[in-house]
C-alpha atoms as a PDB file:
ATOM      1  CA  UNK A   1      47.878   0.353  -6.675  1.00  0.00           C
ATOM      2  CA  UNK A   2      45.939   2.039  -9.558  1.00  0.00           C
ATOM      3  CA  UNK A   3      44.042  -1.299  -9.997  1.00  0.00           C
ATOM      4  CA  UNK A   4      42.611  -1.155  -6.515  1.00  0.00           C
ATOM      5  CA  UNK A   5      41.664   2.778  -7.089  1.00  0.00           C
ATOM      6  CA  UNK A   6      39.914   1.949 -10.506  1.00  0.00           C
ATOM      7  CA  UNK A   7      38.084  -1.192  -8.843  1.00  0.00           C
ATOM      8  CA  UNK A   8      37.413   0.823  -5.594  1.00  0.00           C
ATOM      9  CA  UNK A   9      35.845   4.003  -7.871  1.00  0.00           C
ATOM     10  CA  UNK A  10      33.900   1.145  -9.651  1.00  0.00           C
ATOM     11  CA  UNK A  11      32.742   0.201  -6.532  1.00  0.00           C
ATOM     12  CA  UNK A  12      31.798   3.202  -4.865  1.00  0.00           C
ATOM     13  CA  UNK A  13      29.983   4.437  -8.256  1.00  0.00           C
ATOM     14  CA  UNK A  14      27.803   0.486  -8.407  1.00  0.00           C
ATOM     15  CA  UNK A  15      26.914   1.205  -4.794  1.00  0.00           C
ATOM     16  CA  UNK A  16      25.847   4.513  -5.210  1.00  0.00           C
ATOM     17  CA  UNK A  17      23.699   4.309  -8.144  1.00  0.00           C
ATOM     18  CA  UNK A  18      22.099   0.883  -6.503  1.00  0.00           C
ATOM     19  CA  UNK A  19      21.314   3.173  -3.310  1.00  0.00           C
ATOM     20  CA  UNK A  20      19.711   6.000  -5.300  1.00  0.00           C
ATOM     21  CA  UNK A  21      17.628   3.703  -7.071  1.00  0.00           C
ATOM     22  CA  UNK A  22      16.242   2.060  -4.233  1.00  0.00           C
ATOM     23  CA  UNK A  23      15.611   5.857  -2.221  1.00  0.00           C
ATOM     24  CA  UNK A  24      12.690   6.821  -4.869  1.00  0.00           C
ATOM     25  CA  UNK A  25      10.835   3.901  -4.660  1.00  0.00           C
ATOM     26  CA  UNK A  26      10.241   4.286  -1.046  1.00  0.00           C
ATOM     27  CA  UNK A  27       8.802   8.023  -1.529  1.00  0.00           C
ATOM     28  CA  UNK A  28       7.336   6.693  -4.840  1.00  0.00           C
ATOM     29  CA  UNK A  29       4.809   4.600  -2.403  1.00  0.00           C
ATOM     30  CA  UNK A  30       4.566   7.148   0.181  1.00  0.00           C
ATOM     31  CA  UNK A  31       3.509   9.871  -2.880  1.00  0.00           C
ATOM     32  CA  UNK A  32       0.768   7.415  -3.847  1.00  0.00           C
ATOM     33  CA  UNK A  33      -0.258   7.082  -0.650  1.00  0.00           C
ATOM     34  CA  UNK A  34      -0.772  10.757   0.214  1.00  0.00           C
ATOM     35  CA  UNK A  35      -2.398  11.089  -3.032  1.00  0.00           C
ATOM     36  CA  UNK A  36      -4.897   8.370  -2.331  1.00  0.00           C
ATOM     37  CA  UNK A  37      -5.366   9.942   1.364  1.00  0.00           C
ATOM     38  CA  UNK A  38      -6.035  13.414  -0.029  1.00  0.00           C
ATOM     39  CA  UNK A  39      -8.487  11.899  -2.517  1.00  0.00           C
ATOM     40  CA  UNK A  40     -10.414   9.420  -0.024  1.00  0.00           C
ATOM     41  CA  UNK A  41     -10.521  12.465   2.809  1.00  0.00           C
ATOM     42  CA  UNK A  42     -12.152  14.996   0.445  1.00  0.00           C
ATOM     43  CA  UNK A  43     -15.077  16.671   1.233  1.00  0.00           C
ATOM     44  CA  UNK A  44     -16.305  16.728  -2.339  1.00  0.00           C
ATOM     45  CA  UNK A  45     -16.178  12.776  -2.485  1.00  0.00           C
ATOM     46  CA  UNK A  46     -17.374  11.356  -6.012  1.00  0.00           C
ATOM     47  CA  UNK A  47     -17.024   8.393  -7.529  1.00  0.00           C
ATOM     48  CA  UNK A  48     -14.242   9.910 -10.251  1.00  0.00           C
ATOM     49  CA  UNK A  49     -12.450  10.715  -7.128  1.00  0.00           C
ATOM     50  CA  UNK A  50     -13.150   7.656  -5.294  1.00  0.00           C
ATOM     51  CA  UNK A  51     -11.848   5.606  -8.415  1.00  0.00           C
ATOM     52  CA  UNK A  52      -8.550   7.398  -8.361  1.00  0.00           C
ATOM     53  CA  UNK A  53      -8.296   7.087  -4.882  1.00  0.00           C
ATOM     54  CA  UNK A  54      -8.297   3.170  -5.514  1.00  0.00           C
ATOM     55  CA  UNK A  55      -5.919   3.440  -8.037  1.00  0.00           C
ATOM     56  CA  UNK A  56      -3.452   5.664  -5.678  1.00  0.00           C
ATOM     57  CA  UNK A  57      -4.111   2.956  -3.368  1.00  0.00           C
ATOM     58  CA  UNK A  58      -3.630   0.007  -5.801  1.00  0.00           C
ATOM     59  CA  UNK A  59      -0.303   1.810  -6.384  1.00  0.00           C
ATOM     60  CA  UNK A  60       0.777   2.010  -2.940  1.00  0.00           C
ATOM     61  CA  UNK A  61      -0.206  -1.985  -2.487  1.00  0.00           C
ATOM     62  CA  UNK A  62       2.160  -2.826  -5.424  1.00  0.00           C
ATOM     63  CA  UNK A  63       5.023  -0.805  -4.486  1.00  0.00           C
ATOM     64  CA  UNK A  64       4.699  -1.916  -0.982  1.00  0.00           C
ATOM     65  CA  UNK A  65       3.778  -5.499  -1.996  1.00  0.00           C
ATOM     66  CA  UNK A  66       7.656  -5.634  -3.649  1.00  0.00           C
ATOM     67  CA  UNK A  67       9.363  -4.110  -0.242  1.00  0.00           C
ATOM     68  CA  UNK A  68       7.263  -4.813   2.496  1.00  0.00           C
ATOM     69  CA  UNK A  69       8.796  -1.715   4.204  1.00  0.00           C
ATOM     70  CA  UNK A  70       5.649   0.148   6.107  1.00  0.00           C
ATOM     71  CA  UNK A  71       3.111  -2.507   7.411  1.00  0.00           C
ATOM     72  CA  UNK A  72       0.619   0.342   8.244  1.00  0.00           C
ATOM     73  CA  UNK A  73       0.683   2.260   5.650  1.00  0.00           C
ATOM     74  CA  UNK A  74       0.330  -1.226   3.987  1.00  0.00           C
ATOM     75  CA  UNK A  75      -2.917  -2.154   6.003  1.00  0.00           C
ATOM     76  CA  UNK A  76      -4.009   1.072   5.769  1.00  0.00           C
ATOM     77  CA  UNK A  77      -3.722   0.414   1.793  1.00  0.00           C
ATOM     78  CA  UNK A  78      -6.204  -2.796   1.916  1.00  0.00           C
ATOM     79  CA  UNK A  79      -8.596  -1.474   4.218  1.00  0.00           C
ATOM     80  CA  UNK A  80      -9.433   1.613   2.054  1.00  0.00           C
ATOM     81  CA  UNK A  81      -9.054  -0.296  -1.275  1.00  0.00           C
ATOM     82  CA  UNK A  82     -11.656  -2.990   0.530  1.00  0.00           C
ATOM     83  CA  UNK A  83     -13.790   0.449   1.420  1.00  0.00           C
ATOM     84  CA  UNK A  84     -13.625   1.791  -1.854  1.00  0.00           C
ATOM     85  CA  UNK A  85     -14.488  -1.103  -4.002  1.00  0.00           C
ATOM     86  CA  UNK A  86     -17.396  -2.514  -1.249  1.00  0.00           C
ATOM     87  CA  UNK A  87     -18.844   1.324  -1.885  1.00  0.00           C
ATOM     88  CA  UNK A  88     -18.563   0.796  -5.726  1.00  0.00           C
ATOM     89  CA  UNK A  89     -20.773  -2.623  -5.253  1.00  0.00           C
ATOM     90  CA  UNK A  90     -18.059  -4.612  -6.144  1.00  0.00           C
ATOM     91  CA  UNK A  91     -17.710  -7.051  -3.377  1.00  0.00           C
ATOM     92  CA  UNK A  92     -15.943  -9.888  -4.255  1.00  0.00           C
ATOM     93  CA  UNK A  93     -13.195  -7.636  -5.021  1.00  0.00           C
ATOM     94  CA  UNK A  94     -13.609  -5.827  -1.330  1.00  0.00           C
ATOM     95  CA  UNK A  95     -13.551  -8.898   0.369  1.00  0.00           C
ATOM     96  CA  UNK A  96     -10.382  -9.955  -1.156  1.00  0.00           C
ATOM     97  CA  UNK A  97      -8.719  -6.439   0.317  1.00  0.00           C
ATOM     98  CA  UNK A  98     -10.560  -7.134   3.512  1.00  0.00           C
ATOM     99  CA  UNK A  99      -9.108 -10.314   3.650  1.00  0.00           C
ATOM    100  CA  UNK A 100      -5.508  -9.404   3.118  1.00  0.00           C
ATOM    101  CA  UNK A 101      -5.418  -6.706   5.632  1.00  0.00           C
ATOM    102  CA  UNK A 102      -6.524  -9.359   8.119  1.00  0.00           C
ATOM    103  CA  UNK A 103      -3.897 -12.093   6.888  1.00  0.00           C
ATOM    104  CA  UNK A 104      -1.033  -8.915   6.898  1.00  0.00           C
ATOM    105  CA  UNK A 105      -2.276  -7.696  10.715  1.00  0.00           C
ATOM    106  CA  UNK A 106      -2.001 -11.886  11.556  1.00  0.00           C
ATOM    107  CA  UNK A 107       1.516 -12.014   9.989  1.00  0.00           C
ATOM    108  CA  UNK A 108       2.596  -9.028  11.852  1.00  0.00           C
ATOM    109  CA  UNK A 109       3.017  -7.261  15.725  1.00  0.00           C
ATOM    110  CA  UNK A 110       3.273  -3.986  14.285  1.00  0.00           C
ATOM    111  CA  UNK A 111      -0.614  -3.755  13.675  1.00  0.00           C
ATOM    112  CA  UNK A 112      -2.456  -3.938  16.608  1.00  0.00           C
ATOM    113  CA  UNK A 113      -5.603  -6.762  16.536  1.00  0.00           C
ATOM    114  CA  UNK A 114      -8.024  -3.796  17.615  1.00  0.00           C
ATOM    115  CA  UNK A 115      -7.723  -2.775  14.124  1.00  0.00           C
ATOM    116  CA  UNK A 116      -9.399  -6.082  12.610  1.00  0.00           C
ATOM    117  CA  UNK A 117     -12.697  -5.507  14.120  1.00  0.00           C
ATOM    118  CA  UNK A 118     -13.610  -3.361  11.353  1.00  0.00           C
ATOM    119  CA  UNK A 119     -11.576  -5.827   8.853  1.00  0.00           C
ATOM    120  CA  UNK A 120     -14.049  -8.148   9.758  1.00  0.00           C
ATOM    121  CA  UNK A 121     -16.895  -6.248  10.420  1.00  0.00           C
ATOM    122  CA  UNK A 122     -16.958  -5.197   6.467  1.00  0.00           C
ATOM    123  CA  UNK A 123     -15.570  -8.251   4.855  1.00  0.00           C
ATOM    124  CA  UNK A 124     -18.588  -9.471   6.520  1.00  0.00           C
ATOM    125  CA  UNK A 125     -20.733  -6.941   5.252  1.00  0.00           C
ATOM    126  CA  UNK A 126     -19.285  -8.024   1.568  1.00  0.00           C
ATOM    127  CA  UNK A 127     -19.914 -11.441   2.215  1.00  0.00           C
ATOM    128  CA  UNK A 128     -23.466 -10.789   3.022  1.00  0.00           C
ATOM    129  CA  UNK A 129     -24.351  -8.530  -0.219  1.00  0.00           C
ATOM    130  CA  UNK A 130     -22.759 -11.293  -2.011  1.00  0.00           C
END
């Protein structure tokens, strides 16, 4: 009997640090993503904000990239990172976020397709300034 209480203890305290380790890392991407969001909605826009902004975002992309937990919040990730970097003149680098948003919404039902008009509307514009 006290080998079943000592293994069921050991059991309950495994399962219970495993859970709280994998809580924070779903706020962790939802912090980063209100961060970006509150950086990309400002009314004082500049391009120090608009760099952290893609780095929130960059943030929220990895984090999700490892769960795959919030496909919207996901897509929502690309198309501002692909937003951001097409406004810094980098292109090749928007396109690339342009075109994962559209591969994620194609993989998916959650997104709806209306969404990829402007996917493709500004991966095109990238393409062109390319």
């Amino acid at each position: 009997m006290g080998h079943r209480l000592t293994f069921l203890s050991a059991f309950l305290i495994i399962s219970l640090i495993l859970t709280s380790q994998y809580q924070p890392a779903a706020r962790n991407y939802l912090n980063e993503y209100k961060k970006a969001e509150e950086l990309y909605n400002s009314e004082k826009a500049t391009a120090e904000t608009d760099s952290l902004a893609l780095k929130f975002y960059q943030n929220t992309i990895k984090l999700l990239g490892e769960k795959n937990v919030d496909d919207s919040v996901f897509f929502d990730a690309y198309m501002k990172s692909g937003i951001l970097t097409m406004t810094a003149h980098q292109d090749s680098l928007a396109l690339y976020y342009f075109a994962k948003a559209i591969s994620l919404q194609k993989s998916t039902r959650s997104i709806p397709d209306s969404l990829l008009f402007r996917s493709y509307l500004f991966a095109g514009s990238s393409l062109y300034n390319l």
